[in-house]
PDB file of N, CA and C in Angstrom:
ATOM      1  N   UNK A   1       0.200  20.657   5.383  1.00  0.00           N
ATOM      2  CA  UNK A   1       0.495  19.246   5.393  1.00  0.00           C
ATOM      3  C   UNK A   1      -0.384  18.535   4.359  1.00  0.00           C
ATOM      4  N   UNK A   2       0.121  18.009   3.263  1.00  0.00           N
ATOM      5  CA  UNK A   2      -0.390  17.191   2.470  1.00  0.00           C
ATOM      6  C   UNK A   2      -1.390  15.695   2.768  1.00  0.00           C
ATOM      7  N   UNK A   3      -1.967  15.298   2.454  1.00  0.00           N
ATOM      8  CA  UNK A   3      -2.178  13.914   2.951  1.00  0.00           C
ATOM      9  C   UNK A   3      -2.555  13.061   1.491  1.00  0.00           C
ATOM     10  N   UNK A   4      -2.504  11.552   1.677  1.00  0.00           N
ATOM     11  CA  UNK A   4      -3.055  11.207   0.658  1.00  0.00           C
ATOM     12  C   UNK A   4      -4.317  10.995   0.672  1.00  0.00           C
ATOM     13  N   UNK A   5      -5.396   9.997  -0.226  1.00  0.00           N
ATOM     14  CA  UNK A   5      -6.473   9.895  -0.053  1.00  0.00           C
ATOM     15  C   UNK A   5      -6.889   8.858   0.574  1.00  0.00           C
ATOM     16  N   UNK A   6      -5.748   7.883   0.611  1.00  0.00           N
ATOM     17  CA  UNK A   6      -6.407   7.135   1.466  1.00  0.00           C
ATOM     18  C   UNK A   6      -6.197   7.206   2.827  1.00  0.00           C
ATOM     19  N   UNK A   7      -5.571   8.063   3.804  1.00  0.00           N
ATOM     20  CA  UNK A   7      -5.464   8.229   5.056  1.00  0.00           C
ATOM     21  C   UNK A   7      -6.442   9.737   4.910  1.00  0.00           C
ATOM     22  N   UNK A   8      -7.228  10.121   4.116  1.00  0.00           N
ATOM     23  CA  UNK A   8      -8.088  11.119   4.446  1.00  0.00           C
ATOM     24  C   UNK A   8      -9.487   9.949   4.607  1.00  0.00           C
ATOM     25  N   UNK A   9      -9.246   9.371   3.442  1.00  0.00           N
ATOM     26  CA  UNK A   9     -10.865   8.217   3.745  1.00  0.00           C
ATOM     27  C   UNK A   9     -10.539   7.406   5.267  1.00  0.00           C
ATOM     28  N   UNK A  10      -9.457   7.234   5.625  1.00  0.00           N
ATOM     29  CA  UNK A  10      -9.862   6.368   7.126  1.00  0.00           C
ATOM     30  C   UNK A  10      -9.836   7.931   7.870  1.00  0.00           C
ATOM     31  N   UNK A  11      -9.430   8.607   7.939  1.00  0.00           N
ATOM     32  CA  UNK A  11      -9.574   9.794   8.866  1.00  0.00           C
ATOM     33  C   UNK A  11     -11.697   9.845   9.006  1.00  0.00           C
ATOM     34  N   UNK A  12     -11.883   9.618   7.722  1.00  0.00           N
ATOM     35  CA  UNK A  12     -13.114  10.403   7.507  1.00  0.00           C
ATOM     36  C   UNK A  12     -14.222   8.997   7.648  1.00  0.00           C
ATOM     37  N   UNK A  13     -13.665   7.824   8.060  1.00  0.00           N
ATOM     38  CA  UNK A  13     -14.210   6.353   8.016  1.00  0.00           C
ATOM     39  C   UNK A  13     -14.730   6.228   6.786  1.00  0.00           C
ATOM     40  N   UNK A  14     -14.531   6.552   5.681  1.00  0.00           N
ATOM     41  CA  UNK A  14     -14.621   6.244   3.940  1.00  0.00           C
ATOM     42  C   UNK A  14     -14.449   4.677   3.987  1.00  0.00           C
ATOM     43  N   UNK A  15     -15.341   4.270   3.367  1.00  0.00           N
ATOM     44  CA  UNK A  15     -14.870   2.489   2.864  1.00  0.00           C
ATOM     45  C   UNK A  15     -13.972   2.706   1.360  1.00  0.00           C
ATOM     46  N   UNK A  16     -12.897   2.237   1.674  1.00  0.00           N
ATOM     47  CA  UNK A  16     -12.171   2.027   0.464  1.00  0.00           C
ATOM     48  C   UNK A  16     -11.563   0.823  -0.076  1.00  0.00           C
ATOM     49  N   UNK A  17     -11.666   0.012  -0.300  1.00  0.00           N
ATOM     50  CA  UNK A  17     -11.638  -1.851  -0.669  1.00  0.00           C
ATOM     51  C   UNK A  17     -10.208  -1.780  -1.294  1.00  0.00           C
ATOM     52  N   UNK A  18     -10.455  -1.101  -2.534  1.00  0.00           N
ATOM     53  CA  UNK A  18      -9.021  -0.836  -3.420  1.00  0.00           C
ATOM     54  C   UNK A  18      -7.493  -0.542  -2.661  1.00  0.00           C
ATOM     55  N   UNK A  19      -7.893   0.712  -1.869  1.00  0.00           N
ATOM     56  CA  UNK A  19      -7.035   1.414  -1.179  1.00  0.00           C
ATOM     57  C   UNK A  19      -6.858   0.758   0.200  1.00  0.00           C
ATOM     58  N   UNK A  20      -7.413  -0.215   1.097  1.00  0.00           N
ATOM     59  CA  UNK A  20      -7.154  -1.070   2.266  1.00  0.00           C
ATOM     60  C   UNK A  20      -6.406  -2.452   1.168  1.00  0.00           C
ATOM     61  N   UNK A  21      -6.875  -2.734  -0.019  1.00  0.00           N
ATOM     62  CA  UNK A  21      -6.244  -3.783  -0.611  1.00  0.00           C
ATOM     63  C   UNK A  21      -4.219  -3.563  -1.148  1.00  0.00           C
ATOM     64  N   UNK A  22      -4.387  -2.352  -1.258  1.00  0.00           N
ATOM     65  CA  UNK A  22      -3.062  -1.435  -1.770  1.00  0.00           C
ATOM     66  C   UNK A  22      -1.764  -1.296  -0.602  1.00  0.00           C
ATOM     67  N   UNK A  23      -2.819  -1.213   0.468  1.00  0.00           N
ATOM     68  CA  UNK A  23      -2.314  -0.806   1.989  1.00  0.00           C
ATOM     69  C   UNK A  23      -1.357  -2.173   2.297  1.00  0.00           C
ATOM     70  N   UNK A  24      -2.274  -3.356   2.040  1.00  0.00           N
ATOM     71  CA  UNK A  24      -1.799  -4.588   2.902  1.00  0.00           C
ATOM     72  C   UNK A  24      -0.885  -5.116   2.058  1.00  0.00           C
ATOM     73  N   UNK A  25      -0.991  -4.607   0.523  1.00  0.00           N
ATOM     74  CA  UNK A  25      -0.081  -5.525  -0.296  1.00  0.00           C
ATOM     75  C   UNK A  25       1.484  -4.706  -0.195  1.00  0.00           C
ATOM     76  N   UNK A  26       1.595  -4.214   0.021  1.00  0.00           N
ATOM     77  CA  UNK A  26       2.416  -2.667   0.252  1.00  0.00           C
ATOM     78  C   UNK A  26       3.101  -3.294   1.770  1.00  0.00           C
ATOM     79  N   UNK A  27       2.362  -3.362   2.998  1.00  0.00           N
ATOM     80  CA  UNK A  27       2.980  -3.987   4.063  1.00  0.00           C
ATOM     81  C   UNK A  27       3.237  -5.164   3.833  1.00  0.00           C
ATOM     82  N   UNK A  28       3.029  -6.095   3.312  1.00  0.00           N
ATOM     83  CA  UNK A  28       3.749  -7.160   3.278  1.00  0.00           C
ATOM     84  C   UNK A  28       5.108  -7.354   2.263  1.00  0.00           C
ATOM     85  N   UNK A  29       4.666  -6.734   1.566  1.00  0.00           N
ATOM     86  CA  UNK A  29       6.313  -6.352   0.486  1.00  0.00           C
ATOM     87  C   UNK A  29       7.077  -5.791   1.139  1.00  0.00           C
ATOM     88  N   UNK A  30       6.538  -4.822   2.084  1.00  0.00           N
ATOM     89  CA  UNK A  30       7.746  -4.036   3.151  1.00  0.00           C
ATOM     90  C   UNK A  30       8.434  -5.365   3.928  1.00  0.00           C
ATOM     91  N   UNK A  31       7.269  -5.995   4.494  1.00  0.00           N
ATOM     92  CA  UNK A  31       7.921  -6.914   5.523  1.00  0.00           C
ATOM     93  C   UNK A  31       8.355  -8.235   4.949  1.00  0.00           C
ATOM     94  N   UNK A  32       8.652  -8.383   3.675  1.00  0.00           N
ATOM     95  CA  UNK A  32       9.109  -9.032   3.289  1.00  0.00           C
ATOM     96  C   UNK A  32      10.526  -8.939   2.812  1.00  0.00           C
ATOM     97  N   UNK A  33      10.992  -7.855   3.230  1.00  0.00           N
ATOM     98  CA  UNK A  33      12.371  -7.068   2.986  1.00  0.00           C
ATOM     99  C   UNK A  33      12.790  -6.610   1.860  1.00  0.00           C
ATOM    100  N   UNK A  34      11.312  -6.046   1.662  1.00  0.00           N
ATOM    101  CA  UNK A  34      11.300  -5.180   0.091  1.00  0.00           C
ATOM    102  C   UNK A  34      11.228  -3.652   0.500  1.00  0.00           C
ATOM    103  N   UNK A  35      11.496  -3.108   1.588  1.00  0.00           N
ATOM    104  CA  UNK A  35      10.977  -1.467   1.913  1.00  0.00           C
ATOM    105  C   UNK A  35      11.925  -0.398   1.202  1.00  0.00           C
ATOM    106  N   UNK A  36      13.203  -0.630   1.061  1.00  0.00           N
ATOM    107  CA  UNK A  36      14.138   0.259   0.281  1.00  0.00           C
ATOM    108  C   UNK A  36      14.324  -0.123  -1.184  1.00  0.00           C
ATOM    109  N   UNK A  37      13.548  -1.038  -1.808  1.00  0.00           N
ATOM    110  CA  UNK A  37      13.544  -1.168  -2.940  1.00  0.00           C
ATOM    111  C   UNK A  37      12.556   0.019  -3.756  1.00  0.00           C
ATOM    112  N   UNK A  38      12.875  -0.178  -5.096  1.00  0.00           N
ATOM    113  CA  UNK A  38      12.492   0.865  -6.077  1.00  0.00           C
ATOM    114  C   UNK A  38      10.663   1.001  -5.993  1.00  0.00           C
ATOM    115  N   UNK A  39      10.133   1.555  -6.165  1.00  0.00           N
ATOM    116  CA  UNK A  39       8.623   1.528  -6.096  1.00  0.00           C
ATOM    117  C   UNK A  39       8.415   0.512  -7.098  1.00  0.00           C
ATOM    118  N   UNK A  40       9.164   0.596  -7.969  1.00  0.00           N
ATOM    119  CA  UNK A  40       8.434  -0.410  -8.872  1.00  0.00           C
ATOM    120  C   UNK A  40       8.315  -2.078  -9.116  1.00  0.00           C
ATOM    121  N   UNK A  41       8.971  -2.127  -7.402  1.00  0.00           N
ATOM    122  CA  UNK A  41       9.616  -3.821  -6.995  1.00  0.00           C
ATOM    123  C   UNK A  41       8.102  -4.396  -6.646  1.00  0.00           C
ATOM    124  N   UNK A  42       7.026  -3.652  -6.452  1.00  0.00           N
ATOM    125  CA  UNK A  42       5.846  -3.919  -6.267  1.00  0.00           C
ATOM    126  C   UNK A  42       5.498  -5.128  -7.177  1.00  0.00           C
ATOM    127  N   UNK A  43       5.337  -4.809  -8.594  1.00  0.00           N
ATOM    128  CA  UNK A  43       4.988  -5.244  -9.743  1.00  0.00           C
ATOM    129  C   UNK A  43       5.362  -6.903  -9.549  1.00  0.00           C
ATOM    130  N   UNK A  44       6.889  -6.890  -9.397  1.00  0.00           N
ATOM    131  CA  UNK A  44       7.451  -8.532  -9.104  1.00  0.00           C
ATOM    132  C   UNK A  44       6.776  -9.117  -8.307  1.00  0.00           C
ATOM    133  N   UNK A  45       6.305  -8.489  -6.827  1.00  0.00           N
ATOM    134  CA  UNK A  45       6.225  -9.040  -5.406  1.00  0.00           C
ATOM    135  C   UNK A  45       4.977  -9.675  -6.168  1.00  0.00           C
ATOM    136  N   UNK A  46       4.256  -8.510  -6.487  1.00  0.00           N
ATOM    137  CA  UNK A  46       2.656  -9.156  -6.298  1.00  0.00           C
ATOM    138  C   UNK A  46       2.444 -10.588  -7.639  1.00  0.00           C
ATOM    139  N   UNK A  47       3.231 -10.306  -8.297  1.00  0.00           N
ATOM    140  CA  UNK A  47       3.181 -11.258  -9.615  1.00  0.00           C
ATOM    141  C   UNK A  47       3.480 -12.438  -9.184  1.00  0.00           C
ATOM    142  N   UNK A  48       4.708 -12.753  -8.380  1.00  0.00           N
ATOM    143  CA  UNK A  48       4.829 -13.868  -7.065  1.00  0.00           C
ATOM    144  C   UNK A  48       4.182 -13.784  -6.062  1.00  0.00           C
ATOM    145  N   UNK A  49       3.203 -13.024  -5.926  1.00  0.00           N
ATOM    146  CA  UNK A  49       2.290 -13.723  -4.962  1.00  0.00           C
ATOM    147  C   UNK A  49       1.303 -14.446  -5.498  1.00  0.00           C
TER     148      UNK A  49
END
């Protein structure tokens, strides 16, 4: 089973600022009814935020 790094740093309680900052911007684009969009719909969301 693969994991990424940032669910190995909270597994391992790692402080990661970048990667908790990545996390939340990521859930709110989801819940903003962006989740089946292209990965790269990111770029827009956050530019309007």
């Amino acid at each position: 089973m693969k994991k990424i790094a940032f669910g190995v740093a909270q597994e391992s309680d790692s402080k990661v600022p970048m990667g908790e900052q990545a996390a939340a911007l990521f859930k709110r684009h989801t819940e903003a009814g962006n989740g089946r969009r292209d990965f790269s719909s990111i770029f827009k969301y956050y530019n309007n935020e």
